[in-house]
N, C-alpha and C. Protein backbone atom coordinates (compact mmCIF):
# COMPACT_ATOMS: atom_id res chain seq x y z
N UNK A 1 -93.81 -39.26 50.74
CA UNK A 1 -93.47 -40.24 51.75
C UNK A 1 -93.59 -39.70 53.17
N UNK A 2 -93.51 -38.55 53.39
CA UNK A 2 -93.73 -38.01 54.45
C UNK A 2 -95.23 -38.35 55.72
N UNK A 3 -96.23 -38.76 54.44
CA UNK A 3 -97.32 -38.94 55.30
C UNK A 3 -97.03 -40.58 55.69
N UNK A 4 -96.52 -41.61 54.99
CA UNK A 4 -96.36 -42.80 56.14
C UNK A 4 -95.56 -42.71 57.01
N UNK A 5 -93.97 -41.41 56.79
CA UNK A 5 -93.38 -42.12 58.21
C UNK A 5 -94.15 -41.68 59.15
N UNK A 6 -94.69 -40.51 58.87
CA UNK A 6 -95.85 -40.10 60.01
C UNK A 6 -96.68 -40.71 60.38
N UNK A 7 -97.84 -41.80 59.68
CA UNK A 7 -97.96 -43.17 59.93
C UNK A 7 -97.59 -44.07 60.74
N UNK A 8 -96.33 -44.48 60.37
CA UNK A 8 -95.12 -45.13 61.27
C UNK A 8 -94.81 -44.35 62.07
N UNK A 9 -94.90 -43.49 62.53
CA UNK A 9 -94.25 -42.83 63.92
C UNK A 9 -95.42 -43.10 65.05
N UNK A 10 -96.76 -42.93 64.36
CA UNK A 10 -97.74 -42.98 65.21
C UNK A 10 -98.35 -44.34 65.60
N UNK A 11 -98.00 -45.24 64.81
CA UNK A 11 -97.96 -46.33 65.39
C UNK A 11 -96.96 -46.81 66.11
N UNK A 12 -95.70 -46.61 66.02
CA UNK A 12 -94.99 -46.91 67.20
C UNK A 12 -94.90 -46.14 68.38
N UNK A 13 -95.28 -44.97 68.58
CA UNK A 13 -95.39 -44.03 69.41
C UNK A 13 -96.78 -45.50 70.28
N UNK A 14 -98.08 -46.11 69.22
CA UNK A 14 -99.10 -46.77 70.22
C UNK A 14 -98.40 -47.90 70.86
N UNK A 15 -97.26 -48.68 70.12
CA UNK A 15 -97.13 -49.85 70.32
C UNK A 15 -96.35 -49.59 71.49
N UNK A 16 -95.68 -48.50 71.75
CA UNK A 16 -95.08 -48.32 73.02
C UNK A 16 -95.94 -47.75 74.23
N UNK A 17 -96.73 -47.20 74.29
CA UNK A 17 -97.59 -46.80 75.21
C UNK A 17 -99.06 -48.61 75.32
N UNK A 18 -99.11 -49.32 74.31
CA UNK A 18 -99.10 -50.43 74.54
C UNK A 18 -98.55 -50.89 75.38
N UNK A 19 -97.22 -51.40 74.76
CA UNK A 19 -96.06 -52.20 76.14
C UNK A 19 -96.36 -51.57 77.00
N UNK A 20 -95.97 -50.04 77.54
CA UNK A 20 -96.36 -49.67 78.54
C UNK A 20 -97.05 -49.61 79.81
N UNK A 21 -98.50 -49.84 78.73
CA UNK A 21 -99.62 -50.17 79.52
C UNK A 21 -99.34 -52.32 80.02
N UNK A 22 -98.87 -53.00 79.22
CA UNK A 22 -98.68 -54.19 79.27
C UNK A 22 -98.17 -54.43 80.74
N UNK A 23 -96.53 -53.31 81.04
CA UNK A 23 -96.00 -53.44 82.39
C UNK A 23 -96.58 -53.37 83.26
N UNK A 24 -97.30 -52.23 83.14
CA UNK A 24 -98.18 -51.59 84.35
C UNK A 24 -99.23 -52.51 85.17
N UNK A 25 -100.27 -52.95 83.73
CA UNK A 25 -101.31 -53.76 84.18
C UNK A 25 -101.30 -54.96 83.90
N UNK A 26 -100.31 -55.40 82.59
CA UNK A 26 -99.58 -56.95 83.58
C UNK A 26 -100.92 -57.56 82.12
N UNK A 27 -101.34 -58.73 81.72
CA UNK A 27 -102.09 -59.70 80.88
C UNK A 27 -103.36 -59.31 81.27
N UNK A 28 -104.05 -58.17 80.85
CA UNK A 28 -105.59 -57.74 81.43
C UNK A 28 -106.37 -57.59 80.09
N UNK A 29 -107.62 -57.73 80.09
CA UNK A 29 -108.80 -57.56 79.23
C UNK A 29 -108.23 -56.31 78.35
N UNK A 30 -108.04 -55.11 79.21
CA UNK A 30 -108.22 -53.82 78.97
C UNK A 30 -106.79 -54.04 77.36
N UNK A 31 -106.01 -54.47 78.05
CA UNK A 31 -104.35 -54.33 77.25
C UNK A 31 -104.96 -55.03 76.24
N UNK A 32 -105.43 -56.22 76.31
CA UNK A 32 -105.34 -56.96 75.12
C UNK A 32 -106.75 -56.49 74.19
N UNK A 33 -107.56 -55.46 74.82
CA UNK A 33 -108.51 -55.01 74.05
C UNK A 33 -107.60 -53.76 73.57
N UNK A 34 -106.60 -53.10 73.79
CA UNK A 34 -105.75 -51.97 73.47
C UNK A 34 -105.41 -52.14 72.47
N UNK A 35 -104.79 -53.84 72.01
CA UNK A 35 -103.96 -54.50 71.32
C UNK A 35 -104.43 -54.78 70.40
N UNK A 36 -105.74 -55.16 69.88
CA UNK A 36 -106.75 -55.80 68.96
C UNK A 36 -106.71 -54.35 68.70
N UNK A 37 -107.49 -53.22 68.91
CA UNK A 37 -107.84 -52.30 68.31
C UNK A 37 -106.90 -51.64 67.56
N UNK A 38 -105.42 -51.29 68.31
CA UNK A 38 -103.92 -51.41 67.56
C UNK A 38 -103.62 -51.93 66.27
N UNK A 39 -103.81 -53.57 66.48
CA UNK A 39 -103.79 -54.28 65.21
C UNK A 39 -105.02 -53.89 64.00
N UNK A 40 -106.17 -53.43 64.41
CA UNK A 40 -107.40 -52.94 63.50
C UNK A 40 -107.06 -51.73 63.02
N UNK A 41 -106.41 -50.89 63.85
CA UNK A 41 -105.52 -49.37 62.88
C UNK A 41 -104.33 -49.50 62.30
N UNK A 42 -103.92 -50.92 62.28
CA UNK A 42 -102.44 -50.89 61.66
C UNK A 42 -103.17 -51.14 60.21
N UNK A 43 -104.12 -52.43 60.20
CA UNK A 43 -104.19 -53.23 59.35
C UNK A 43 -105.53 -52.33 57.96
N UNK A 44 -105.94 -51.51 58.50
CA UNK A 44 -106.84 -50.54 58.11
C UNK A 44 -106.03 -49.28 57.46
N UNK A 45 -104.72 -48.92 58.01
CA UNK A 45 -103.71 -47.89 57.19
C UNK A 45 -103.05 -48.71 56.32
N UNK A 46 -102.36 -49.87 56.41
CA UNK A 46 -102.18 -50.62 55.38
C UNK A 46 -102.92 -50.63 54.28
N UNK A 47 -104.28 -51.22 54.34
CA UNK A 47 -104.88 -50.97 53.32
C UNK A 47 -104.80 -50.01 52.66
N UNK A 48 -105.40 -48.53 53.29
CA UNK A 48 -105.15 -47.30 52.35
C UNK A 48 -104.31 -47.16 51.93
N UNK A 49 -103.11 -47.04 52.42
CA UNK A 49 -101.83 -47.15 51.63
C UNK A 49 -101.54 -47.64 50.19
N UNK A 50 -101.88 -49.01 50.57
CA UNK A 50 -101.92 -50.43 49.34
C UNK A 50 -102.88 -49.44 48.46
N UNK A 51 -104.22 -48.96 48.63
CA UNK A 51 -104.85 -48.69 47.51
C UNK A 51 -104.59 -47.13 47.07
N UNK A 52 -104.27 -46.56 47.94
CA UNK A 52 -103.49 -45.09 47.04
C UNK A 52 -102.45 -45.22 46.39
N UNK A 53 -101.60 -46.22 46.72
CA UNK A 53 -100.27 -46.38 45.82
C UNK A 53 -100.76 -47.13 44.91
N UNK A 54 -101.54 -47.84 44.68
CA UNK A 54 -102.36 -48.39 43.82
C UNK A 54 -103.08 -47.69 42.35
N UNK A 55 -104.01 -46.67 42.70
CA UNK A 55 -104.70 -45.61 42.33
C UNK A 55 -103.30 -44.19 41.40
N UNK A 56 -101.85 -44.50 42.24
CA UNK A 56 -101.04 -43.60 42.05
C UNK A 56 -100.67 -44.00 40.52
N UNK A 57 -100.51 -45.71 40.27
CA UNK A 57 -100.01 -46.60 39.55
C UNK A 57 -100.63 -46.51 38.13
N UNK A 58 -102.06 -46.60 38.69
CA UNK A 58 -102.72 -46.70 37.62
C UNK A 58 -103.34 -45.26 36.63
């Protein structure tokens, strides 16, 4: 379990340097291209996850 909270740490470590960037530069291209790519590494470790615990199962 060690390698998702590490996972989870590193995604919230982005989602805050996200917001971050959100304050700073306010509803811009750049943030919400930050944000999409965010959501494409969340949704991409999910997967692996799903299929190694998967693979673990079987």
């Amino acid at each position: 379990m060690l390698i998702i909270e590490e996972i989870n740490r590193k995604i919230n470590y982005f989602r805050y340097k996200l917001n971050e960037a959100y304050k700073t530069k306010g509803h811009t291209r750049e943030v919400v291209d930050m944000s999409k790519e965010l959501d494409k590494y969340i949704i991409i470790v999910k997967q692996e996850l799903i299929k190694r615990i998967g693979d673990k199962n079987d």
